[in-house]
PDB file of N, CA and C in Angstrom:
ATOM      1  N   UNK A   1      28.391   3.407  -3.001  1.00  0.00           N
ATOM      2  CA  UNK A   1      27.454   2.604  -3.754  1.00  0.00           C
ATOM      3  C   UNK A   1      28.159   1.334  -4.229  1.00  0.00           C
ATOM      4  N   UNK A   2      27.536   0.498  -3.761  1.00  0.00           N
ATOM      5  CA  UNK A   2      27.820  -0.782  -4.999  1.00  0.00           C
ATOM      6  C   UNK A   2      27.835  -1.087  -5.876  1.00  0.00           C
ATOM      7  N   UNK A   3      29.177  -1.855  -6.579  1.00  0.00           N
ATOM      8  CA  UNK A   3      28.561  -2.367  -7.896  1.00  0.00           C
ATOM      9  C   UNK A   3      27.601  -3.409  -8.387  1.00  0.00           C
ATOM     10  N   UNK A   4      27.061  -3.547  -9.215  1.00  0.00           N
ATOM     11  CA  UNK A   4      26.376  -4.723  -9.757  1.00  0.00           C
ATOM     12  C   UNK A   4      27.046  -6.091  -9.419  1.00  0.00           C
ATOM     13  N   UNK A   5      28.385  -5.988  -9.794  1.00  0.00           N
ATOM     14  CA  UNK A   5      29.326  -7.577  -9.368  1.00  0.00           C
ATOM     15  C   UNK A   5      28.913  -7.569  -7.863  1.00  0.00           C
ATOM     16  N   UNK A   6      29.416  -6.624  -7.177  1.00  0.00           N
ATOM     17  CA  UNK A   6      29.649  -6.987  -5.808  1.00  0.00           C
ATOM     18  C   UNK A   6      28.070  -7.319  -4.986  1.00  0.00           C
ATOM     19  N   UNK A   7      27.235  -6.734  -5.691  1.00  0.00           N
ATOM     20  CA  UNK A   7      25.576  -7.563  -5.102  1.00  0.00           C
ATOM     21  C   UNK A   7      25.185  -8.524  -5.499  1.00  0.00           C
ATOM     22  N   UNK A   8      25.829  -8.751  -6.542  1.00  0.00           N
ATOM     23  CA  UNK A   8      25.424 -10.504  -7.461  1.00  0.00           C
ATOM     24  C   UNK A   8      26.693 -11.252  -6.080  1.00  0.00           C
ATOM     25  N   UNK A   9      27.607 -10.793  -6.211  1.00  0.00           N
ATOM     26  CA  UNK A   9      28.766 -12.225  -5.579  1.00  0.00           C
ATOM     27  C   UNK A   9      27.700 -12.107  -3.938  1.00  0.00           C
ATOM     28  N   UNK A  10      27.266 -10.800  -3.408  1.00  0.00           N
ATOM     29  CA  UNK A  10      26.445 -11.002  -1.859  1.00  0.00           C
ATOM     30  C   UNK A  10      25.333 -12.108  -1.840  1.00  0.00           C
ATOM     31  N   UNK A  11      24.746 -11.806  -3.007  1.00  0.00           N
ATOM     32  CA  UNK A  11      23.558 -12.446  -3.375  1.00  0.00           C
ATOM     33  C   UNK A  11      23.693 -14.083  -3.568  1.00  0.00           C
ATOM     34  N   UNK A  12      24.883 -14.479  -4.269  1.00  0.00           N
ATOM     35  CA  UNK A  12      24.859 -15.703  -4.221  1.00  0.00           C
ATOM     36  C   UNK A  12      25.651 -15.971  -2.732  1.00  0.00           C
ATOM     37  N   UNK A  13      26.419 -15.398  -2.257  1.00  0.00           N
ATOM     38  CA  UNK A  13      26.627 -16.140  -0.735  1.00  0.00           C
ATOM     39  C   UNK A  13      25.508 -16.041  -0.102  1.00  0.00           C
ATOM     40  N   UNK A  14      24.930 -14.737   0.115  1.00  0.00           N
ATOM     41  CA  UNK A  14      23.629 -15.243   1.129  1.00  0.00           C
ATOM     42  C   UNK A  14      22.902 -16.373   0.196  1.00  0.00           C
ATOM     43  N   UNK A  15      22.862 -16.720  -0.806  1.00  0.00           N
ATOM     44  CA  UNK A  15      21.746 -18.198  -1.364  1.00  0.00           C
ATOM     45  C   UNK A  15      22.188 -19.461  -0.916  1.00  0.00           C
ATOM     46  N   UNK A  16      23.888 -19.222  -0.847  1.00  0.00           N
ATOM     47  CA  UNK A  16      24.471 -20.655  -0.348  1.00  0.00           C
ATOM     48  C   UNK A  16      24.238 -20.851   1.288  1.00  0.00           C
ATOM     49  N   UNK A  17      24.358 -19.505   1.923  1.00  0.00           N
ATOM     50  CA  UNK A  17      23.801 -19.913   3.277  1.00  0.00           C
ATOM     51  C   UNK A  17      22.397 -20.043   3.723  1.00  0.00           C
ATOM     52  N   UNK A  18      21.446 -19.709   2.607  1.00  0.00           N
ATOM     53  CA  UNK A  18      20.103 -19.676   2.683  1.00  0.00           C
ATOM     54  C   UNK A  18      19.881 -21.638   2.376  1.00  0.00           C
ATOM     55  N   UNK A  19      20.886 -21.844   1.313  1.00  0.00           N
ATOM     56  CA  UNK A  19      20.532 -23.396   1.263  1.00  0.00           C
ATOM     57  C   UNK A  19      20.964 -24.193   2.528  1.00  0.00           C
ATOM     58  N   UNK A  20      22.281 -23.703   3.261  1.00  0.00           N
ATOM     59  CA  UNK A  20      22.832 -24.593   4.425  1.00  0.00           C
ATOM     60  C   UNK A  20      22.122 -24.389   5.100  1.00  0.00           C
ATOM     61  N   UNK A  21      21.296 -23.488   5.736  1.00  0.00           N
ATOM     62  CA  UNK A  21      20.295 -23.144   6.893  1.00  0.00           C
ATOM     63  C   UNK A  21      18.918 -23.698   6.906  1.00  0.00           C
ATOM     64  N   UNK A  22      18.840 -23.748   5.271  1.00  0.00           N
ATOM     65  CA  UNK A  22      17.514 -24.753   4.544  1.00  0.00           C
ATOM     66  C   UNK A  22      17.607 -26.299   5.321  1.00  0.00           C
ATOM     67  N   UNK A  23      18.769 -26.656   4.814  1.00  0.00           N
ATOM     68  CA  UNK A  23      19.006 -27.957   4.875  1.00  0.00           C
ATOM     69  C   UNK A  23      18.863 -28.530   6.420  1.00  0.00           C
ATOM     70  N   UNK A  24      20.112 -27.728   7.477  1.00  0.00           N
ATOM     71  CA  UNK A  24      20.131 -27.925   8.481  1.00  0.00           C
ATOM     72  C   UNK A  24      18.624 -27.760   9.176  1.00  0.00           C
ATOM     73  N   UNK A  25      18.001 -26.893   8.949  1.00  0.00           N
ATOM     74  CA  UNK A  25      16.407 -26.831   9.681  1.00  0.00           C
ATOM     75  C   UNK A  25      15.188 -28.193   9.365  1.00  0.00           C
ATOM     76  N   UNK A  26      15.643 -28.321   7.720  1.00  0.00           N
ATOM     77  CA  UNK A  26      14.906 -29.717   7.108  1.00  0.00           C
ATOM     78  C   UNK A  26      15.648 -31.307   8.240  1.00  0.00           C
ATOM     79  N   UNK A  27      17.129 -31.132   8.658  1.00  0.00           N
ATOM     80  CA  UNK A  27      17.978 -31.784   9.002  1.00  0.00           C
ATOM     81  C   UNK A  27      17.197 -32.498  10.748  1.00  0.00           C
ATOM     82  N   UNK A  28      17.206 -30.896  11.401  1.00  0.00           N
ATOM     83  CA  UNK A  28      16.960 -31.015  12.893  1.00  0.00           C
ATOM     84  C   UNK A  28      15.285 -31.198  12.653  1.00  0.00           C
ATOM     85  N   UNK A  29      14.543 -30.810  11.700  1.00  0.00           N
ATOM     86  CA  UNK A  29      13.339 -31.393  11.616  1.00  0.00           C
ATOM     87  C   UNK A  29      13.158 -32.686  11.785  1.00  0.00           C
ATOM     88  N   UNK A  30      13.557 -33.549  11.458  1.00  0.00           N
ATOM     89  CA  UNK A  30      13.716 -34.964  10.560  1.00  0.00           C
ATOM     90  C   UNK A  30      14.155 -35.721  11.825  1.00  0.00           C
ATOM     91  N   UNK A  31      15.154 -35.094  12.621  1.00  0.00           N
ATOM     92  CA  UNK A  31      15.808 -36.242  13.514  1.00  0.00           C
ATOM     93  C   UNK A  31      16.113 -35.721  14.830  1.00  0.00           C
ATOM     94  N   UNK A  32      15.385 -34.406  15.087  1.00  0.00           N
ATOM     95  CA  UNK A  32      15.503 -33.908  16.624  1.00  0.00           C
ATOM     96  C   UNK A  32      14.254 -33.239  16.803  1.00  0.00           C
ATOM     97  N   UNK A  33      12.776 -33.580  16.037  1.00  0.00           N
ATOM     98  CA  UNK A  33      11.472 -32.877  16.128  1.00  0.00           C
ATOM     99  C   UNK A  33      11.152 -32.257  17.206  1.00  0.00           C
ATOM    100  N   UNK A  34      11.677 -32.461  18.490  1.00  0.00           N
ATOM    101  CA  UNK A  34      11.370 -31.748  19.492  1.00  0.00           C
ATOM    102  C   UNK A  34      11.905 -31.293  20.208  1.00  0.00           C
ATOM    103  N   UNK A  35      13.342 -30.705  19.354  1.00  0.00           N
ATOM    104  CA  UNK A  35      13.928 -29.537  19.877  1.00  0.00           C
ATOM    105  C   UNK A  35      13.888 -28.409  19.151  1.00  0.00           C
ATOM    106  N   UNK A  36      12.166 -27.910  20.047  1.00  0.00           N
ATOM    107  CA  UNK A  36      11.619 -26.450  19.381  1.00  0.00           C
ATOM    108  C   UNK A  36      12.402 -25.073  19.114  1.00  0.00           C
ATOM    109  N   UNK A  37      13.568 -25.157  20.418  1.00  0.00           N
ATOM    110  CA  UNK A  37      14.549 -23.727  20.097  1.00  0.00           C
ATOM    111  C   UNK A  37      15.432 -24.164  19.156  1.00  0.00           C
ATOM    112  N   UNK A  38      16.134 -24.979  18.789  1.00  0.00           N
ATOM    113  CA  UNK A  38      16.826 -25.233  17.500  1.00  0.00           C
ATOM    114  C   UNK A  38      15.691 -24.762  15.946  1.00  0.00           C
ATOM    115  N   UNK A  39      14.850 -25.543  16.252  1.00  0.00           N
ATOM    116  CA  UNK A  39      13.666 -25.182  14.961  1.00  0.00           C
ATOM    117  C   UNK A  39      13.232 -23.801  14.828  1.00  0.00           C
ATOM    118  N   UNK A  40      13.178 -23.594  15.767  1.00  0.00           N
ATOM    119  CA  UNK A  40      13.065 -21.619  15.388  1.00  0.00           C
ATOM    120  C   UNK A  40      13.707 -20.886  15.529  1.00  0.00           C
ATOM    121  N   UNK A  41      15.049 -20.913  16.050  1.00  0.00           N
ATOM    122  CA  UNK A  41      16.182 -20.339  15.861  1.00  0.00           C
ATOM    123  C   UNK A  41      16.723 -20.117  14.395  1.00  0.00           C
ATOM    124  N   UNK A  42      16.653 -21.799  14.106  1.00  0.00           N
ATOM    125  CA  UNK A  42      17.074 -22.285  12.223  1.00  0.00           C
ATOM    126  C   UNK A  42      15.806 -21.300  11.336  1.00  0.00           C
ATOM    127  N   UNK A  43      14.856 -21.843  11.840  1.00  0.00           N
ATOM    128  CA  UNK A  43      13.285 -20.807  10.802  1.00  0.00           C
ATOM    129  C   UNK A  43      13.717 -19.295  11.155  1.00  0.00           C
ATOM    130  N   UNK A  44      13.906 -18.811  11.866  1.00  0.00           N
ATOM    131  CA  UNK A  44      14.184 -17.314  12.238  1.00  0.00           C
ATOM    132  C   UNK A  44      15.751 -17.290  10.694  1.00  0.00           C
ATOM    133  N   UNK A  45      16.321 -17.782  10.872  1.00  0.00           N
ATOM    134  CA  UNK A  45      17.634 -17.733  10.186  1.00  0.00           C
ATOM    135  C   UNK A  45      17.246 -17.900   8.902  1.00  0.00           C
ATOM    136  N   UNK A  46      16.521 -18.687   8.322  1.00  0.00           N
ATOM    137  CA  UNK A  46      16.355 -19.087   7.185  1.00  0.00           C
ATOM    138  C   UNK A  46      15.579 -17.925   6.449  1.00  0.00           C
ATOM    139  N   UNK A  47      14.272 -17.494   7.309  1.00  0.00           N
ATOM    140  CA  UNK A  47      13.618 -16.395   7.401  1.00  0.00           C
ATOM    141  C   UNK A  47      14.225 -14.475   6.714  1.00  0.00           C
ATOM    142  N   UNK A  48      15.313 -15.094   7.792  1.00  0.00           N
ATOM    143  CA  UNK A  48      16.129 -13.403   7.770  1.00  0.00           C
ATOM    144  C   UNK A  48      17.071 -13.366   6.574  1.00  0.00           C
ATOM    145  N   UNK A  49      17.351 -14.829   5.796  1.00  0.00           N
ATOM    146  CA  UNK A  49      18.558 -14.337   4.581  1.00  0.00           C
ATOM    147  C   UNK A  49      17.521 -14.412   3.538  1.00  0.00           C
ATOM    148  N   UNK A  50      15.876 -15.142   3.489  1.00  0.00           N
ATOM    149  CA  UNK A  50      15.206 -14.627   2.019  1.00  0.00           C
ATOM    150  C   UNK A  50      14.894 -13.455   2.290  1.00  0.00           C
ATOM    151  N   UNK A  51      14.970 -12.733   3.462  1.00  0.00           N
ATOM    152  CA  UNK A  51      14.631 -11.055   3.299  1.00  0.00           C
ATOM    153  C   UNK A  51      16.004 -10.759   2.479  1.00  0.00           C
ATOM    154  N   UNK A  52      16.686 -10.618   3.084  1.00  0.00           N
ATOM    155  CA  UNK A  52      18.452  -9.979   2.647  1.00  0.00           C
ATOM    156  C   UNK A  52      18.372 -10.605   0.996  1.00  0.00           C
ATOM    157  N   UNK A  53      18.422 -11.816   0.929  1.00  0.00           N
ATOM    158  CA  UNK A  53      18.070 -12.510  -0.693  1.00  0.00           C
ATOM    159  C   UNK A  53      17.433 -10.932  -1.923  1.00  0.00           C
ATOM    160  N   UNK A  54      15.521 -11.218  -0.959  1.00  0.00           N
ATOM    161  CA  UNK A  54      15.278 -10.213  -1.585  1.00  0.00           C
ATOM    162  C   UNK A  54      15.570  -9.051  -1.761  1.00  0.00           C
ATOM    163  N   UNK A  55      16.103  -8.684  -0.605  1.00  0.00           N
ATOM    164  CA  UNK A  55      16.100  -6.941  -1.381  1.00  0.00           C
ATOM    165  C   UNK A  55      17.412  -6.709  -2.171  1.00  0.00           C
ATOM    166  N   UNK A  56      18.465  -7.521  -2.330  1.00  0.00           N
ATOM    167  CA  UNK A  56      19.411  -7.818  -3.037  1.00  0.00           C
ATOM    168  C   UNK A  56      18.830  -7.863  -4.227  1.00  0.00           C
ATOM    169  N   UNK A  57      17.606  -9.096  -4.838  1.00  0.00           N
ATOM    170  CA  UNK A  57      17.264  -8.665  -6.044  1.00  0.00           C
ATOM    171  C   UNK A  57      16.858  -7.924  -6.445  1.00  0.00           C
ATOM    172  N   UNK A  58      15.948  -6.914  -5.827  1.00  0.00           N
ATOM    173  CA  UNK A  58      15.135  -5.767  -6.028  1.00  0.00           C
ATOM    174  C   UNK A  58      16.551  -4.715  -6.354  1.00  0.00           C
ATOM    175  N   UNK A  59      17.457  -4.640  -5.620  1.00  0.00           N
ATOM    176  CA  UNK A  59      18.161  -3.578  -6.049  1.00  0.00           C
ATOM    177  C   UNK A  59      18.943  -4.216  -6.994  1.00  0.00           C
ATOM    178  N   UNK A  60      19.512  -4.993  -7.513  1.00  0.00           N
ATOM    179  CA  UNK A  60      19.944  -5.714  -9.130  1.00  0.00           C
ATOM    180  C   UNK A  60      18.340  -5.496 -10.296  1.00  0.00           C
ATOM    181  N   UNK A  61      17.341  -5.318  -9.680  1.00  0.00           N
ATOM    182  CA  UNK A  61      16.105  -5.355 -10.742  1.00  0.00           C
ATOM    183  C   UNK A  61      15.015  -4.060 -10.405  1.00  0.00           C
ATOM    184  N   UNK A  62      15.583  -3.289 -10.063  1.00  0.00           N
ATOM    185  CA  UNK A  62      14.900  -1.881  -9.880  1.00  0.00           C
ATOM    186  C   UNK A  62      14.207  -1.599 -10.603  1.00  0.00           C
ATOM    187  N   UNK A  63      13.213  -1.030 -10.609  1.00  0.00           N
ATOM    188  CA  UNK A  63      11.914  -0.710 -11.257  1.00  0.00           C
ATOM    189  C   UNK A  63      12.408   0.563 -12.020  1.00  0.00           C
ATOM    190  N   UNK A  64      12.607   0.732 -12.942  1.00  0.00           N
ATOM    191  CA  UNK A  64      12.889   2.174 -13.706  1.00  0.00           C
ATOM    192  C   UNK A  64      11.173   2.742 -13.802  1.00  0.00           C
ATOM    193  N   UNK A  65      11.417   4.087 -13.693  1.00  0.00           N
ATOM    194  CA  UNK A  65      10.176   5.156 -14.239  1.00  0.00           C
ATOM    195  C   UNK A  65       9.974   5.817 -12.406  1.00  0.00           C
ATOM    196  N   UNK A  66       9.021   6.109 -12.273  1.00  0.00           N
ATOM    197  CA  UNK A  66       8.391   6.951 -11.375  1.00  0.00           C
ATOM    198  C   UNK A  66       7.069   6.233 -10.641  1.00  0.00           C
ATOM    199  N   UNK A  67       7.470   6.274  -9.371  1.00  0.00           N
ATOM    200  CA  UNK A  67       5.987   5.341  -8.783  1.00  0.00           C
ATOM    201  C   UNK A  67       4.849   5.862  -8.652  1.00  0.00           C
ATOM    202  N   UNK A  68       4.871   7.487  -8.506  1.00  0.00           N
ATOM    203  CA  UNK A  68       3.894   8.189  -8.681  1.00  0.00           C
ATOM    204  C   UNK A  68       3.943   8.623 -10.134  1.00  0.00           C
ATOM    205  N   UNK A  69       2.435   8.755 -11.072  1.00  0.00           N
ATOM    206  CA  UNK A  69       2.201   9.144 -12.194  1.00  0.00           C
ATOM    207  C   UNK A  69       1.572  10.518 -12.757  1.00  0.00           C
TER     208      UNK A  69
END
């Protein structure tokens, strides 16, 4: 199991590569519009670290109690 530190320090590297992958996709948008496999390669990427992002927070912010009542 992990600790709390060690999913906060994951959490902010995947955010810093969630911003470089941001940027670079905003980047090849802007000045190579029609190179479609770069653009969805980058959107696929950008895509796959706010999943990883999220469930990183979900397990730092877990729902205490019981989901069934």
């Amino acid at each position: 199991m992990r600790t709390e530190d060690q999913i906060k320090r994951k959490r902010n590297e995947l955010e810093m590569q969630l911003k470089s992958a941001e940027a670079d996709l905003e980047n090849v948008r802007q000045n190579n519009p029609e190179n479609e496999g770069k653009i969805g390669m980058l959107r696929s990427k950008v895509e796959q670290l706010e999943s990883m992002v999220m469930m990183l927070e979900w397990a730092l912010n877990e729902p205490n109690g019981k989901y069934h009542t």
